[in-house]
C-alpha atoms as a PDB file:
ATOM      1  CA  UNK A   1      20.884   2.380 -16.528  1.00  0.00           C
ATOM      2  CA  UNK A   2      21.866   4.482 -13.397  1.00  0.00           C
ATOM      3  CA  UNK A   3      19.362   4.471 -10.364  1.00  0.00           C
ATOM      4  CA  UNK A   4      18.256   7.652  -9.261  1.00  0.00           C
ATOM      5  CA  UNK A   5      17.647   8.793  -5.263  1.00  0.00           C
ATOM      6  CA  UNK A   6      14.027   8.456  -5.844  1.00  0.00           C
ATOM      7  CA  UNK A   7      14.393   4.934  -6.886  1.00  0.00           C
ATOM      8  CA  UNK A   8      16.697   3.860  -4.025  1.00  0.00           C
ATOM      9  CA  UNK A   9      15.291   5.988  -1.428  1.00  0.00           C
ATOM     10  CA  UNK A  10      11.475   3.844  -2.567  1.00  0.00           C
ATOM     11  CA  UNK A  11      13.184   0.692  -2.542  1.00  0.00           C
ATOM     12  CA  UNK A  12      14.799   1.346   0.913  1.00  0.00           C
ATOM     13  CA  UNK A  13      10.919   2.107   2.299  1.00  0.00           C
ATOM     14  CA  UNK A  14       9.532  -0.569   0.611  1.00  0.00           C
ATOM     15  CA  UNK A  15      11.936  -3.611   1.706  1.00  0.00           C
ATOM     16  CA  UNK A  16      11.798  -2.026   5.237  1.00  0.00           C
ATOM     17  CA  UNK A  17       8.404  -1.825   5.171  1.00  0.00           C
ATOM     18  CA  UNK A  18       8.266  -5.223   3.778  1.00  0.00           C
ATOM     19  CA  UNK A  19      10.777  -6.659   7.102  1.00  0.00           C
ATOM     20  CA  UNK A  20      10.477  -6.923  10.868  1.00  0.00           C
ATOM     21  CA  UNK A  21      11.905  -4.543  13.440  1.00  0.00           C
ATOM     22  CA  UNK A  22      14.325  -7.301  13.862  1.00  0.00           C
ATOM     23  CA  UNK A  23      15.365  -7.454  10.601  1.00  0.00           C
ATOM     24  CA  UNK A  24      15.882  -3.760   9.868  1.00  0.00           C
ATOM     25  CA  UNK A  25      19.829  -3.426  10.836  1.00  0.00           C
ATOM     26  CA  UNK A  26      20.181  -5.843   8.057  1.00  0.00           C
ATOM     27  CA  UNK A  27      18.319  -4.526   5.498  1.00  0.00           C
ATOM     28  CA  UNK A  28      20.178  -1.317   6.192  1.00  0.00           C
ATOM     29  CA  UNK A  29      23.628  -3.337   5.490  1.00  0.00           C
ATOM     30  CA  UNK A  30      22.402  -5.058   2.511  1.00  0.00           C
ATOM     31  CA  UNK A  31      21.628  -1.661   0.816  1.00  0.00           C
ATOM     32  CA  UNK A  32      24.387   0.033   1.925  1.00  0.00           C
ATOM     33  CA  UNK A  33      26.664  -2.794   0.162  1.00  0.00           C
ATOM     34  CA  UNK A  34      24.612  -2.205  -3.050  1.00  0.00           C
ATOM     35  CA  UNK A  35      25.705   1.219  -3.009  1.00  0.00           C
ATOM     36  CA  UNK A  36      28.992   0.376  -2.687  1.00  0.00           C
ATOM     37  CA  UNK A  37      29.139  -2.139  -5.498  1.00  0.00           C
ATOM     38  CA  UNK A  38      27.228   0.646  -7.559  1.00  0.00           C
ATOM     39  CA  UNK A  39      30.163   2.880  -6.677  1.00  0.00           C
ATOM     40  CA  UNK A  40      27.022   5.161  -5.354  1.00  0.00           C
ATOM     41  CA  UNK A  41      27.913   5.491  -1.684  1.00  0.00           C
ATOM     42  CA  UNK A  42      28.096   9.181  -2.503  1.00  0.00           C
ATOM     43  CA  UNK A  43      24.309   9.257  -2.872  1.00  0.00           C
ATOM     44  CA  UNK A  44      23.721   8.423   0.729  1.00  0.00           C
ATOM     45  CA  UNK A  45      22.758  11.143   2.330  1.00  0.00           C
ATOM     46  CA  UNK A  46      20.499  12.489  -0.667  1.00  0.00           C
ATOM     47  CA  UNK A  47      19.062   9.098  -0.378  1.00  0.00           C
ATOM     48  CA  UNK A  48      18.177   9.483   3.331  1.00  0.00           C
ATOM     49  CA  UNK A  49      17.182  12.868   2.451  1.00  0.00           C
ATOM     50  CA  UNK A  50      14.424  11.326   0.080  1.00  0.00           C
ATOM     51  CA  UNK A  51      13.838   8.369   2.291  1.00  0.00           C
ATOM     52  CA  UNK A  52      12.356  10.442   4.948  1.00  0.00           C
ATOM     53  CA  UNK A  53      10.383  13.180   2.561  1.00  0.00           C
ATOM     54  CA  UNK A  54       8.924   9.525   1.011  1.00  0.00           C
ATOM     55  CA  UNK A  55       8.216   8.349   4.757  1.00  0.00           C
ATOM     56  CA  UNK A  56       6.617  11.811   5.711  1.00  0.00           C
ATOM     57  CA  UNK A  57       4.267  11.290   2.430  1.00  0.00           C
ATOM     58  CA  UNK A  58       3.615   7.829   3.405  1.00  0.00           C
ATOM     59  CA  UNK A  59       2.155   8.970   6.847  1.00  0.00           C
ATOM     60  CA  UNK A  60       0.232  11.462   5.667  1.00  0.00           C
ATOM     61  CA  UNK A  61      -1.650   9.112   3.383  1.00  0.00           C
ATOM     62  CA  UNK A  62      -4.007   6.235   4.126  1.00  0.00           C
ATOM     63  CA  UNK A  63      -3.832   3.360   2.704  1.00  0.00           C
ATOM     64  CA  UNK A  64      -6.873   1.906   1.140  1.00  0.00           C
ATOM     65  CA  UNK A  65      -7.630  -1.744  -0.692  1.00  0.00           C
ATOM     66  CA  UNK A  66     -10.305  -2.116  -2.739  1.00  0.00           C
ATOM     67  CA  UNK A  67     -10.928  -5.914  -3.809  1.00  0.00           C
ATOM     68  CA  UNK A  68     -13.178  -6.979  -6.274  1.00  0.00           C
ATOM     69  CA  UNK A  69     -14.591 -10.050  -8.696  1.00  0.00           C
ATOM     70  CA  UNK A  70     -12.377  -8.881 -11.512  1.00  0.00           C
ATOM     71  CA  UNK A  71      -9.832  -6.654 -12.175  1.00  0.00           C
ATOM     72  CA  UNK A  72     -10.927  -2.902 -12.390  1.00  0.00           C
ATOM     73  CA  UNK A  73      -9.585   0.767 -12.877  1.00  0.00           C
ATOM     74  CA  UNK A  74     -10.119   2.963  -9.948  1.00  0.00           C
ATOM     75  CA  UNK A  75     -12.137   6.065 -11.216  1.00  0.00           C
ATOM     76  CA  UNK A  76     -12.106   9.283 -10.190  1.00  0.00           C
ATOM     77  CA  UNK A  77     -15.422   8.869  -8.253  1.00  0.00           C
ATOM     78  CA  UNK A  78     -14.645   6.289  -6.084  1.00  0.00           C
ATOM     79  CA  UNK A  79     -10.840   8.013  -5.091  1.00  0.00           C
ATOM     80  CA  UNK A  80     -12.751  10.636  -4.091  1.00  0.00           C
ATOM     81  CA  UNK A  81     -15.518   8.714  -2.142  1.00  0.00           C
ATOM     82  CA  UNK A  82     -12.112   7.028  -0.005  1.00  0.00           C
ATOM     83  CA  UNK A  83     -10.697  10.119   0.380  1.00  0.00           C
ATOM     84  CA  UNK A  84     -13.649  11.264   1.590  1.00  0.00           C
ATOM     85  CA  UNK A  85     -14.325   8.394   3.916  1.00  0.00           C
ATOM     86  CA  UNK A  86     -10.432   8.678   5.540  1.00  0.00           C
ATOM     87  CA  UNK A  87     -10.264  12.258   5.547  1.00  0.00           C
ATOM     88  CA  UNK A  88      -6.795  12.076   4.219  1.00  0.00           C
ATOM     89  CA  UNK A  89      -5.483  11.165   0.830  1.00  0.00           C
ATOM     90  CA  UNK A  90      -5.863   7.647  -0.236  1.00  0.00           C
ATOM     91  CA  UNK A  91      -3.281   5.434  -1.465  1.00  0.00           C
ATOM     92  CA  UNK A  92      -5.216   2.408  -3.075  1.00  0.00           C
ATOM     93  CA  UNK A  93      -4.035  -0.538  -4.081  1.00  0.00           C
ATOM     94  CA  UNK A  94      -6.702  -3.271  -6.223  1.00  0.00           C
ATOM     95  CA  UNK A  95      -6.825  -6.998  -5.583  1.00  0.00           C
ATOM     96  CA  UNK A  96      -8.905  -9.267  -7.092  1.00  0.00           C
ATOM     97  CA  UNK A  97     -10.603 -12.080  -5.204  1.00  0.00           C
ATOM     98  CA  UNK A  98     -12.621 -14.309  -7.789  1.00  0.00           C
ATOM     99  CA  UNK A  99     -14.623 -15.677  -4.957  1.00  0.00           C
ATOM    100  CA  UNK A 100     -16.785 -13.024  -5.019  1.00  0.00           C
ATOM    101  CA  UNK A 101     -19.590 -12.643  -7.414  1.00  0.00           C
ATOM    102  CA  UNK A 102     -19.741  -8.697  -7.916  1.00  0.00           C
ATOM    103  CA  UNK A 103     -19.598  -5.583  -5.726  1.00  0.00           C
ATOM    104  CA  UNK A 104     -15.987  -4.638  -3.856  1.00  0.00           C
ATOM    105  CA  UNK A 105     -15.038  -5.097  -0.560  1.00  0.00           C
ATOM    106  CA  UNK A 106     -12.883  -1.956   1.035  1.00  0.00           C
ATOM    107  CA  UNK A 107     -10.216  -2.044   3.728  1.00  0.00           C
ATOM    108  CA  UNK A 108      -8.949   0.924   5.183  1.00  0.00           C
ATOM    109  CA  UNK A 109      -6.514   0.689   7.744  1.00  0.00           C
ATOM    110  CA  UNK A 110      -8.655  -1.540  10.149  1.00  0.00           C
ATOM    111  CA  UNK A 111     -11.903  -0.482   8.874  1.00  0.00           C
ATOM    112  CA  UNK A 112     -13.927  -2.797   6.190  1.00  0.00           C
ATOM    113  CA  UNK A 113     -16.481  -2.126   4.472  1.00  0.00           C
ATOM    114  CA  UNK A 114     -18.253  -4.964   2.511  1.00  0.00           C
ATOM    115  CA  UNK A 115     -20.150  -4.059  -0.571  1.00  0.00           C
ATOM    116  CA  UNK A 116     -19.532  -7.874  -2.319  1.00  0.00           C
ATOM    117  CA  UNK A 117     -22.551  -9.030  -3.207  1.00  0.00           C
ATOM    118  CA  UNK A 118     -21.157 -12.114  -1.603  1.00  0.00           C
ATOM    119  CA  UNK A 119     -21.309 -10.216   1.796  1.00  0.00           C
ATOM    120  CA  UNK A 120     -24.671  -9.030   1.134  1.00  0.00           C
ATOM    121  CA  UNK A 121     -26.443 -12.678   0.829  1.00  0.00           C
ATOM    122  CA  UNK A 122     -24.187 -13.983   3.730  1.00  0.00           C
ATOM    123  CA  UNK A 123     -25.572 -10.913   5.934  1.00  0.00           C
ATOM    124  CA  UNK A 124     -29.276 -11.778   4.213  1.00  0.00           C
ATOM    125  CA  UNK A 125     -28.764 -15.707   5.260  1.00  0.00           C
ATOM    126  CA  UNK A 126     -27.758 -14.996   9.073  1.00  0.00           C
ATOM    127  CA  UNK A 127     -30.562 -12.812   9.629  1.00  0.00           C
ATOM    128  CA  UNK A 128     -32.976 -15.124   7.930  1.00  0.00           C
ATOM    129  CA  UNK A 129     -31.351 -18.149  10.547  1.00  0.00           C
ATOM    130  CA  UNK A 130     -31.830 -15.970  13.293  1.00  0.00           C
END
């Protein structure tokens, strides 16, 4: 099964994205030798040519995590209330955190906003301390 640009130029992003600054030089070698043992070193500049359209897209998208009791399809409704909130396109990504009893908790970029029910009685039980 042949790779295509797409594929290569994702998995480029994503171990980059995945490594430190320091780290990038090597990343860059390691794929470069998997071209070459592919016998797809021809490909290279198509796949820089997708790596950056893929980076551009990246940028232009926030990147939202919604976490929650139990696993859960993201509806339409609440893609459009994070797009919404960002004022870009969201990129979501679902976690599930069994330590909370119900509601979701949202993180986008540095920006969280609680709606656990689990944040809701720790908020009610500081203010009642207080």
């Amino acid at each position: 099964m042949a790779i295509s640009i797409q594929q290569y130029a994702e998995a480029l992003y994503e171990s980059l994205q995945e490594t430190d600054a320091k780290s990038h030089d090597l990343v860059i070698d390691n794929f470069i030798k998997v071209l070459k043992k592919n016998d797809e070193l021809d490909k290279y500049e198509k796949i820089v040519e997708a790596y950056e359209a893929h980076t551009a897209k990246e940028a232009s998208l926030v990147h939202a995590e919604v976490i929650s009791a139990k696993p859960a399809e993201h509806n339409k409704d609440v893609l459009d209330a994070l797009n919404k909130i960002a004022g870009k396109d969201a990129k979501v990504t679902h976690k599930v955190n069994e330590d909370l009893i119900g509601g979701v908790v949202i993180k986008i970029d540095d920006t969280m906003i609680d709606a656990s029910v689990k944040g809701q009685l720790d908020k009610l039980k500081k203010s009642l301390s207080e």
